[in-house]
C-alpha atoms as a PDB file:
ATOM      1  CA  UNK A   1      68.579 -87.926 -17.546  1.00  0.00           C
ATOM      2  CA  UNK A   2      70.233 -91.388 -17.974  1.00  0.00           C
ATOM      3  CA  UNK A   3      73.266 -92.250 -15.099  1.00  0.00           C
ATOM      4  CA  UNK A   4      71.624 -89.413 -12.275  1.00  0.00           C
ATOM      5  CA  UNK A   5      72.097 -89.922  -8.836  1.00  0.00           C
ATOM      6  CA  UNK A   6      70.146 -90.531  -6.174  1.00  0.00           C
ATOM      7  CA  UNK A   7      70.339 -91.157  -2.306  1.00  0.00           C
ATOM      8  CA  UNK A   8      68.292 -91.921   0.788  1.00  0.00           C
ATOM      9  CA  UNK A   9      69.240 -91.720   4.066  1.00  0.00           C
ATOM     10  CA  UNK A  10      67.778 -94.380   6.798  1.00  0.00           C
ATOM     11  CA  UNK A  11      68.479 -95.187  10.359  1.00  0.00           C
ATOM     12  CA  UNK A  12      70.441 -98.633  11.011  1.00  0.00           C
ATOM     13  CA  UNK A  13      71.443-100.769  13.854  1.00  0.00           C
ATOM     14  CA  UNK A  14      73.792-103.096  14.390  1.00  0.00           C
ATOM     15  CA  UNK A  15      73.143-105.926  17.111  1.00  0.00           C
ATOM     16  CA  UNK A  16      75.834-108.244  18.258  1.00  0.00           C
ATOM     17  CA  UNK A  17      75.077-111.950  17.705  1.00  0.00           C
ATOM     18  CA  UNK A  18      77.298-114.552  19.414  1.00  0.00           C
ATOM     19  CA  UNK A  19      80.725-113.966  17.038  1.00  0.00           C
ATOM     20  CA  UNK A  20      78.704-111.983  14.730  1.00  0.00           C
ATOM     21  CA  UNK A  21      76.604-109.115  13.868  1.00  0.00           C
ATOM     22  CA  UNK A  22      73.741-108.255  12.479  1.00  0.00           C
ATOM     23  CA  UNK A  23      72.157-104.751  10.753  1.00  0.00           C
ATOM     24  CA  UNK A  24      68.926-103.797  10.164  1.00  0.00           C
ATOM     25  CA  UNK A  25      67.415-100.669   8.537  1.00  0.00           C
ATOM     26  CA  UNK A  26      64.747 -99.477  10.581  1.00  0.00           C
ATOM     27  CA  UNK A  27      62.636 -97.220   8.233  1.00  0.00           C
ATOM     28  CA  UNK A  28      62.453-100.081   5.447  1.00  0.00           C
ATOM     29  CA  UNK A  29      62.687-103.531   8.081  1.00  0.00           C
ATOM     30  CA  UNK A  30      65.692-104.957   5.909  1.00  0.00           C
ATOM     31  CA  UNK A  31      68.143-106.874   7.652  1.00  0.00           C
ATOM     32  CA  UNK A  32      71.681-108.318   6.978  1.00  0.00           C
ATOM     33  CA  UNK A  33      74.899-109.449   8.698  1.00  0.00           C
ATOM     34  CA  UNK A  34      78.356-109.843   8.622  1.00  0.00           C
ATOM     35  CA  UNK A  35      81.678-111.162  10.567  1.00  0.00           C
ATOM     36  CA  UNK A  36      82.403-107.472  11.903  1.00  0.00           C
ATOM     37  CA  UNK A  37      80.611-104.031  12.430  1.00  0.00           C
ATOM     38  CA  UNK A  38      81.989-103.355   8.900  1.00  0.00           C
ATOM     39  CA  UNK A  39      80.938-105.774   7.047  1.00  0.00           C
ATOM     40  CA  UNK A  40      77.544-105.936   8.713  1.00  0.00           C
ATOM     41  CA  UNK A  41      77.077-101.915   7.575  1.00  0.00           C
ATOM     42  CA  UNK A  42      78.121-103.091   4.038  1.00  0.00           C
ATOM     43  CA  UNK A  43      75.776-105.649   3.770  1.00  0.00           C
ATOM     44  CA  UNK A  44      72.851-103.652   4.864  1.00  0.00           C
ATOM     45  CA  UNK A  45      73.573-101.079   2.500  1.00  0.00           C
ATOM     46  CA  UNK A  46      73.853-103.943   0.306  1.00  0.00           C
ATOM     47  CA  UNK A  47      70.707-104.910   0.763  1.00  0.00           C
ATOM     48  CA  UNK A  48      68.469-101.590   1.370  1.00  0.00           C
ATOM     49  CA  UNK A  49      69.984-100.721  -2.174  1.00  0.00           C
ATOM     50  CA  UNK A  50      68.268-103.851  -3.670  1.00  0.00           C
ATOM     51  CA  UNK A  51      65.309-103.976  -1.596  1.00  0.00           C
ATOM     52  CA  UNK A  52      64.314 -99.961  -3.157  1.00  0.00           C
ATOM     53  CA  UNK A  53      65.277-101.105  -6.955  1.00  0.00           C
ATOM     54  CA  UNK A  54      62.891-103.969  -6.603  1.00  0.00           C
ATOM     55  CA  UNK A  55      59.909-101.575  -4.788  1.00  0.00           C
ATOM     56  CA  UNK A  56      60.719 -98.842  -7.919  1.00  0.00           C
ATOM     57  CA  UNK A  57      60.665-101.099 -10.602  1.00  0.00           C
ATOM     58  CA  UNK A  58      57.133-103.178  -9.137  1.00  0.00           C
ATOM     59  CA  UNK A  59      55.681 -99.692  -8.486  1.00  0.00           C
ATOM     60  CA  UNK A  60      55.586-100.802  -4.648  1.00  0.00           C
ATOM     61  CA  UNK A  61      55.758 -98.891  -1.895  1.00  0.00           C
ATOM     62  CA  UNK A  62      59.206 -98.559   0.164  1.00  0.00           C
ATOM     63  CA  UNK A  63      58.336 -97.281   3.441  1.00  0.00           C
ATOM     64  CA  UNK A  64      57.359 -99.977   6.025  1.00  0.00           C
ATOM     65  CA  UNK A  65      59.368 -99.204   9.350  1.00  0.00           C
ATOM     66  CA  UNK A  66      59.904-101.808  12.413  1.00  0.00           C
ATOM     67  CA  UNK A  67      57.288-101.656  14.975  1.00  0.00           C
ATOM     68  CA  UNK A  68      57.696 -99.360  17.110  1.00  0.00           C
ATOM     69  CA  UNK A  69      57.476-102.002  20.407  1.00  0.00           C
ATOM     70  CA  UNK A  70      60.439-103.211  18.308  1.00  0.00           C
ATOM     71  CA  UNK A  71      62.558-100.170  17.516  1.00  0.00           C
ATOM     72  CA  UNK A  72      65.709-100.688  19.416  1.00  0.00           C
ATOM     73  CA  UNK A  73      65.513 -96.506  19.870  1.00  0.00           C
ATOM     74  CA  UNK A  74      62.620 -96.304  21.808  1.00  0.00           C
ATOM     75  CA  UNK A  75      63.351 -99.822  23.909  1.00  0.00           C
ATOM     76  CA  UNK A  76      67.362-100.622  23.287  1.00  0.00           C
ATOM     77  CA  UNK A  77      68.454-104.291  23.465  1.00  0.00           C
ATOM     78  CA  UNK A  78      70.678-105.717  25.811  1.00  0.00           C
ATOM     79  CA  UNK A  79      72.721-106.506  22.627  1.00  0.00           C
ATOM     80  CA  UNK A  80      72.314-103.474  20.542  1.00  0.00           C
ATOM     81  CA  UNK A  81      75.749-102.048  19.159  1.00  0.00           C
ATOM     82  CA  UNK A  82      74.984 -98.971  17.682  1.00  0.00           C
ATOM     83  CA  UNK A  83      72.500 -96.937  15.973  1.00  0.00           C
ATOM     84  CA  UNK A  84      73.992 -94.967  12.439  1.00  0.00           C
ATOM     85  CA  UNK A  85      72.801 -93.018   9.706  1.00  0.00           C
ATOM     86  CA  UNK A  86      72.820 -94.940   6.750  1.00  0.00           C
ATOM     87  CA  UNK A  87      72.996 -93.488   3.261  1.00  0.00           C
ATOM     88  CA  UNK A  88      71.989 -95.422  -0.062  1.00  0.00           C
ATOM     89  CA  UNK A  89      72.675 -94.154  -3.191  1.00  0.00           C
ATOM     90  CA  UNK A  90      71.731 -95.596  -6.915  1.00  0.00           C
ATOM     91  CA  UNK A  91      71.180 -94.460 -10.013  1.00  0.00           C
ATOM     92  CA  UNK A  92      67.803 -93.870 -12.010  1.00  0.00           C
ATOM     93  CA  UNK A  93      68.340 -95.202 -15.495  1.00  0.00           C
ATOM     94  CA  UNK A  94      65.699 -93.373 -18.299  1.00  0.00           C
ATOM     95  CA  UNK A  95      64.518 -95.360 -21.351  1.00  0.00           C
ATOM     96  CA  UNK A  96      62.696 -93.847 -24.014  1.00  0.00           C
END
């Protein structure tokens, strides 16, 4: 089954930060940033997408979500953005 793909689909948030913004996935605690909204989403994806290679190829467990005294859906910052579904996608490689 070599080149099948695969997805997840996480919560993120995006938090203004002076002339920036950051992201962070809140079922895995990965964060990023960028120059705009955009980029910020990107990045994240970016780096959710590398954070679950690394956890599947160590054998490690991927699932370690924010606090929930720090999940900005329960108590929203004054500078949260906006809260989106974020989908990663990869693909599972089979050796024999």
């Amino acid at each position: 089954m070599s080149g099948e793909r695969n997805g997840f689909q996480f919560t993120g948030a995006i938090f203004r930060e002076g002339r920036h913004y950051a992201s962070l996935c809140l079922e895995v605690d990965v964060a990023s940033q960028g120059a705009t909204r955009r980029e910020a989403k990107k990045m994240l994806a970016a780096a959710v997408t590398l954070y679950l290679e690394s956890c599947f190829e160590d054998g490690m467990p991927y699932l370690r979500p924010v606090p929930k005294e720090e999940d900005p859906r329960v108590h929203p910052p004054e500078n949260l953005v906006e809260v989106f579904p974020l989908k990663v996608s990869f693909r599972i490689h089979a050796f024999a």
